[in-house]
Protein backbone atom coordinates (compact mmCIF):
# COMPACT_ATOMS: atom_id res chain seq x y z
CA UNK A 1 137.40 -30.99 31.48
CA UNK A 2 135.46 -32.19 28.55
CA UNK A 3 132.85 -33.38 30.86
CA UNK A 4 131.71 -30.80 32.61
CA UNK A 5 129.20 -28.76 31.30
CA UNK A 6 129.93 -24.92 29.53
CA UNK A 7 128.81 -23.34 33.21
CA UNK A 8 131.65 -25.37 34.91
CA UNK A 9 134.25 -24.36 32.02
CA UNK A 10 133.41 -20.87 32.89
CA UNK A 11 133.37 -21.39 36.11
CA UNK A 12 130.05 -19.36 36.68
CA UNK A 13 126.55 -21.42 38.14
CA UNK A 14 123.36 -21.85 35.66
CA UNK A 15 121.38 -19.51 38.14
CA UNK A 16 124.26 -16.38 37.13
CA UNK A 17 122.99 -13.22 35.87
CA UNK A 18 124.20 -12.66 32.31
CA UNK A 19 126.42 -9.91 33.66
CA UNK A 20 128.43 -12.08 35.89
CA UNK A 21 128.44 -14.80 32.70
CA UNK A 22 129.76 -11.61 30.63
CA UNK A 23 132.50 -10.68 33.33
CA UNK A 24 133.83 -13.93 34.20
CA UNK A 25 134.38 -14.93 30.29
CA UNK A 26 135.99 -11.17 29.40
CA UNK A 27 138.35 -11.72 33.21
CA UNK A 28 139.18 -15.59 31.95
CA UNK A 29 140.30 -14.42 28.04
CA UNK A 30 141.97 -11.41 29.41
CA UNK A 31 143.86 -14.08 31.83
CA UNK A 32 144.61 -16.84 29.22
CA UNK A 33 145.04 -14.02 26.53
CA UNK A 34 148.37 -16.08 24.88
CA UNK A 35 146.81 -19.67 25.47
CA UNK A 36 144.87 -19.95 22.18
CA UNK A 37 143.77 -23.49 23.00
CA UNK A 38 142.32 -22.14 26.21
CA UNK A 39 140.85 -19.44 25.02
CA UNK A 40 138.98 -21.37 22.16
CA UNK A 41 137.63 -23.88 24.94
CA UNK A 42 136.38 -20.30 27.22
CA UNK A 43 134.49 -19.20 23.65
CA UNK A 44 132.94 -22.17 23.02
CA UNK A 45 131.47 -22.60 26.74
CA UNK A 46 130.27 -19.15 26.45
CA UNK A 47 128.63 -19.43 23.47
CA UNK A 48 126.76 -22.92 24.55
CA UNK A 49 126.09 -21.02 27.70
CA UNK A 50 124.40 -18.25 25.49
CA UNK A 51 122.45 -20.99 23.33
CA UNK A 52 121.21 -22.69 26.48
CA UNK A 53 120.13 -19.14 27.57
CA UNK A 54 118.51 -18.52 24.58
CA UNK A 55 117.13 -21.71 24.52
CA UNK A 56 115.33 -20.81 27.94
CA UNK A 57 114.23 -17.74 26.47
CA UNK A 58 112.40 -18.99 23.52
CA UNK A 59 111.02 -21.55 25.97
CA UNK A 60 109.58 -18.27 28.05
CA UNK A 61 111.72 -19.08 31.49
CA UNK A 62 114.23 -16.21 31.18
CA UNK A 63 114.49 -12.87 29.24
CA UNK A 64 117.91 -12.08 27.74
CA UNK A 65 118.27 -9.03 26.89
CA UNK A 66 119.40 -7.82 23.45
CA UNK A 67 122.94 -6.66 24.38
CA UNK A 68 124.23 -10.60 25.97
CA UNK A 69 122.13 -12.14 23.24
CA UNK A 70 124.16 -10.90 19.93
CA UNK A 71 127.72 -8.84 21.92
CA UNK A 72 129.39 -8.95 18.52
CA UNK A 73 126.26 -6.78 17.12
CA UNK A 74 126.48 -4.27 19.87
CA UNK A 75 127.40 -0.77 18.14
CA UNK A 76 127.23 2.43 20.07
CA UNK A 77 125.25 4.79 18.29
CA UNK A 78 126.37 8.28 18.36
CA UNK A 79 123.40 11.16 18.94
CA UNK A 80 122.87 13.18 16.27
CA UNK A 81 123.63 16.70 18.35
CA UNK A 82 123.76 19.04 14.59
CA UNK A 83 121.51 21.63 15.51
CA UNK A 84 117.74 21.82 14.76
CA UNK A 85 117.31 23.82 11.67
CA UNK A 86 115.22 27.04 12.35
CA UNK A 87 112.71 27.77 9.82
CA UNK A 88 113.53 30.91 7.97
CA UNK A 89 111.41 33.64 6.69
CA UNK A 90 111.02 34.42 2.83
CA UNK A 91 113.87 35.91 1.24
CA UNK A 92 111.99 38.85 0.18
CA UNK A 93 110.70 39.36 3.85
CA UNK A 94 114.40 39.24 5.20
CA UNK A 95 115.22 41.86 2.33
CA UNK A 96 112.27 43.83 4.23
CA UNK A 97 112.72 43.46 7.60
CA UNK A 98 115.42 44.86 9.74
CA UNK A 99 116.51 44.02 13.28
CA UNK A 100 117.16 47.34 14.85
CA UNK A 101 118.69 48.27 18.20
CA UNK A 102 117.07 49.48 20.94
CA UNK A 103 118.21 52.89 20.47
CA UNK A 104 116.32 52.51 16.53
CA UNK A 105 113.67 51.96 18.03
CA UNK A 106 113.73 54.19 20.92
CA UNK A 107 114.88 57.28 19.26
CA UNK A 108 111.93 57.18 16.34
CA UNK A 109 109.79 56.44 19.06
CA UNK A 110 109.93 59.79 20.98
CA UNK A 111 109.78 61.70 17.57
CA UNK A 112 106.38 60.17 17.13
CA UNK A 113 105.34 60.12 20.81
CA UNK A 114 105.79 63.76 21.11
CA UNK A 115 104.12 64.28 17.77
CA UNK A 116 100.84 62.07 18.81
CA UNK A 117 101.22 64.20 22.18
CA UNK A 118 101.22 67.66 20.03
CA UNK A 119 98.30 66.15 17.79
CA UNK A 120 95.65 65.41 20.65
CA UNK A 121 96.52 68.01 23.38
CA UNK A 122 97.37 71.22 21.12
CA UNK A 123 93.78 71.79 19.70
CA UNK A 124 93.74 76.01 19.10
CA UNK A 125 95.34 75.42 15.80
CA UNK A 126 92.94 73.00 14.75
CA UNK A 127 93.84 70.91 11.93
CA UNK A 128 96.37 73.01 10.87
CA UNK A 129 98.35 71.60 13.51
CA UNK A 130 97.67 68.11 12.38
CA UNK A 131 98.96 68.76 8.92
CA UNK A 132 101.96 70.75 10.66
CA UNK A 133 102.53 67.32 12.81
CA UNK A 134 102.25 64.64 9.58
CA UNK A 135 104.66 66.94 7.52
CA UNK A 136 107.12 66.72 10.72
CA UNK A 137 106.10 62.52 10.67
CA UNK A 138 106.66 61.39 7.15
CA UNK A 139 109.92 63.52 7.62
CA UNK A 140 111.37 61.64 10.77
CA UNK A 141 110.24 58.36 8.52
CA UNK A 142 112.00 59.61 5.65
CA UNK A 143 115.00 59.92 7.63
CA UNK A 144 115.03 57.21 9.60
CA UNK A 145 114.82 54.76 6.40
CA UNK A 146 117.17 56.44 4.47
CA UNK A 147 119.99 56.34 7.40
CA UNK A 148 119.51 52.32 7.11
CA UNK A 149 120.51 51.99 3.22
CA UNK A 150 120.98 55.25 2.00
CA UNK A 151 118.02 54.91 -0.44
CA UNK A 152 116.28 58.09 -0.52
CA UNK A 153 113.38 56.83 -3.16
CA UNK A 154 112.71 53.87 -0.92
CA UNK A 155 112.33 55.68 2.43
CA UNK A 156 110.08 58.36 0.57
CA UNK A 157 107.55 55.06 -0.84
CA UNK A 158 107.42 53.12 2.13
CA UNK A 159 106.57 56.53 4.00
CA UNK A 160 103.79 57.71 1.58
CA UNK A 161 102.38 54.24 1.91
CA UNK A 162 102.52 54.02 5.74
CA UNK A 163 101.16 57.37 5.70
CA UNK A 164 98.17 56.75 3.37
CA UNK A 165 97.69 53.37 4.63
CA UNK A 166 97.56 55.05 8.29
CA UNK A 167 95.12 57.55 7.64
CA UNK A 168 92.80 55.31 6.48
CA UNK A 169 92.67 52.77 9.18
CA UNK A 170 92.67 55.30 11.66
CA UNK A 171 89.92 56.78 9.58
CA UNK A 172 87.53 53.82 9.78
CA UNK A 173 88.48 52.83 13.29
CA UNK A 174 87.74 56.25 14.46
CA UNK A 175 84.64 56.09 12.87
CA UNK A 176 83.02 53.01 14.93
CA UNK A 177 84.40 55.05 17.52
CA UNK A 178 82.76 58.16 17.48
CA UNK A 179 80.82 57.93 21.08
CA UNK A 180 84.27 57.28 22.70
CA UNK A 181 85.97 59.85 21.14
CA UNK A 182 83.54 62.50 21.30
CA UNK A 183 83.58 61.76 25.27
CA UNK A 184 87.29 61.77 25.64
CA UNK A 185 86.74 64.80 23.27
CA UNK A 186 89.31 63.72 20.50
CA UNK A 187 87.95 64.69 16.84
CA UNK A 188 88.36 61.90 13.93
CA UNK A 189 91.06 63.93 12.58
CA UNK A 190 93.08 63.36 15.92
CA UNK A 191 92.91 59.79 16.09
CA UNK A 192 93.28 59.13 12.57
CA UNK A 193 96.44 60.51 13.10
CA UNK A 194 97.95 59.00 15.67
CA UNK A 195 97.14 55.99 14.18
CA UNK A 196 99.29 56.54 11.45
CA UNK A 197 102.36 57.95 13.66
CA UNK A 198 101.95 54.55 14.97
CA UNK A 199 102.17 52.98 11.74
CA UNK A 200 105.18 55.20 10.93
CA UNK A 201 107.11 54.54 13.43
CA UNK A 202 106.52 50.73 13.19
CA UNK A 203 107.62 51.47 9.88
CA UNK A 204 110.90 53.84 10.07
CA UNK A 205 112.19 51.22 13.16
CA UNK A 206 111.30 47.70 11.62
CA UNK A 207 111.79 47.99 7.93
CA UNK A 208 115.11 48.82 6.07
């Protein structure tokens, strides 16, 4: 046995694919698994069968790839599945923010569509009627924030500044406006605002 060469020992031709080399030497120790002299003579033709590949290889007349090349080295690596972490907001915005339900968001909503309704259709009272419809807005805000925490002073600051802040972008939009609204015959007053209704409501629904 000694003189045949380390594809004879295995029993496997030099034109074999390194799969077949790989299955024939795991079948033949698997078979001769208590014959330790036979299974040292199996090793050593498949690792001169491996050096005589690799010996091709670096000559350029075969590729072996990585795994027959080093089998001892092959480690399965295990994918990383731990989640993605999601990029969170500032602290101080989370402190801000809320995430209401639909009905939180409904529920202020009708308050302020009806108001914003009152405020452009009802025009006999003039602006009377606005002032009657912000009083009734910075009330449903106050409300509305201080049913989230129970912080009375807090609902009444973020409402004064919504409602400030609201009547004086609605202010300034309405006045590069004026053409449209005088056409759709809506005063300054009007769309100022609903502009701040909006603002409230984004307000009294979105912030705690």
């Amino acid at each position: 046995m000694s003189d045949q060469n380390p594809y004879e020992k295995l029993g496997v031709s030099e034109d074999a694919s390194f799969e077949e080399i790989q299955d024939t030497r795991n079948r033949l120790v698997e078979q001769y698994s208590g014959d330790t002299s036979r299974i040292e003579i199996i090793e050593a033709a498949y690792d001169a069968v491996l050096m005589n590949r690799l010996r091709m290889r670096q000559e350029g007349k075969i590729k072996v790839p990585e795994r027959i090349r080093f089998p001892e080295s092959k480690v399965q690596v295990t994918p990383d599945l731990s989640p993605v972490p999601k990029k969170q907001s500032p602290p101080w915005l989370q402190r801000m923010v809320d995430k209401p339900s639909t009905l939180d968001i409904v529920v202020p909503g009708i308050w302020y569509l009806g108001l914003s309704a009152n405020s452009l259709f009802y025009r006999t009272g003039g602006d009377q009627v606005l002032q009657l419809m912000l009083v009734i807005g910075v009330g449903v805000s106050i409300y509305f924030l201080n049913r989230k925490e129970n912080k009375f002073g807090r609902a009444v600051l973020f409402t004064l500044v919504g409602l400030i802040v609201g009547l004086i972008i609605g202010g300034l939009i309405a006045s590069s406006l004026t053409e449209l609204l005088n056409s759709a015959n809506f005063t300054t007053n009007q769309f100022a605002t609903v502009v701040t209704f909006i603002l409230l409501w984004l307000i009294c629904s979105f912030l705690k």
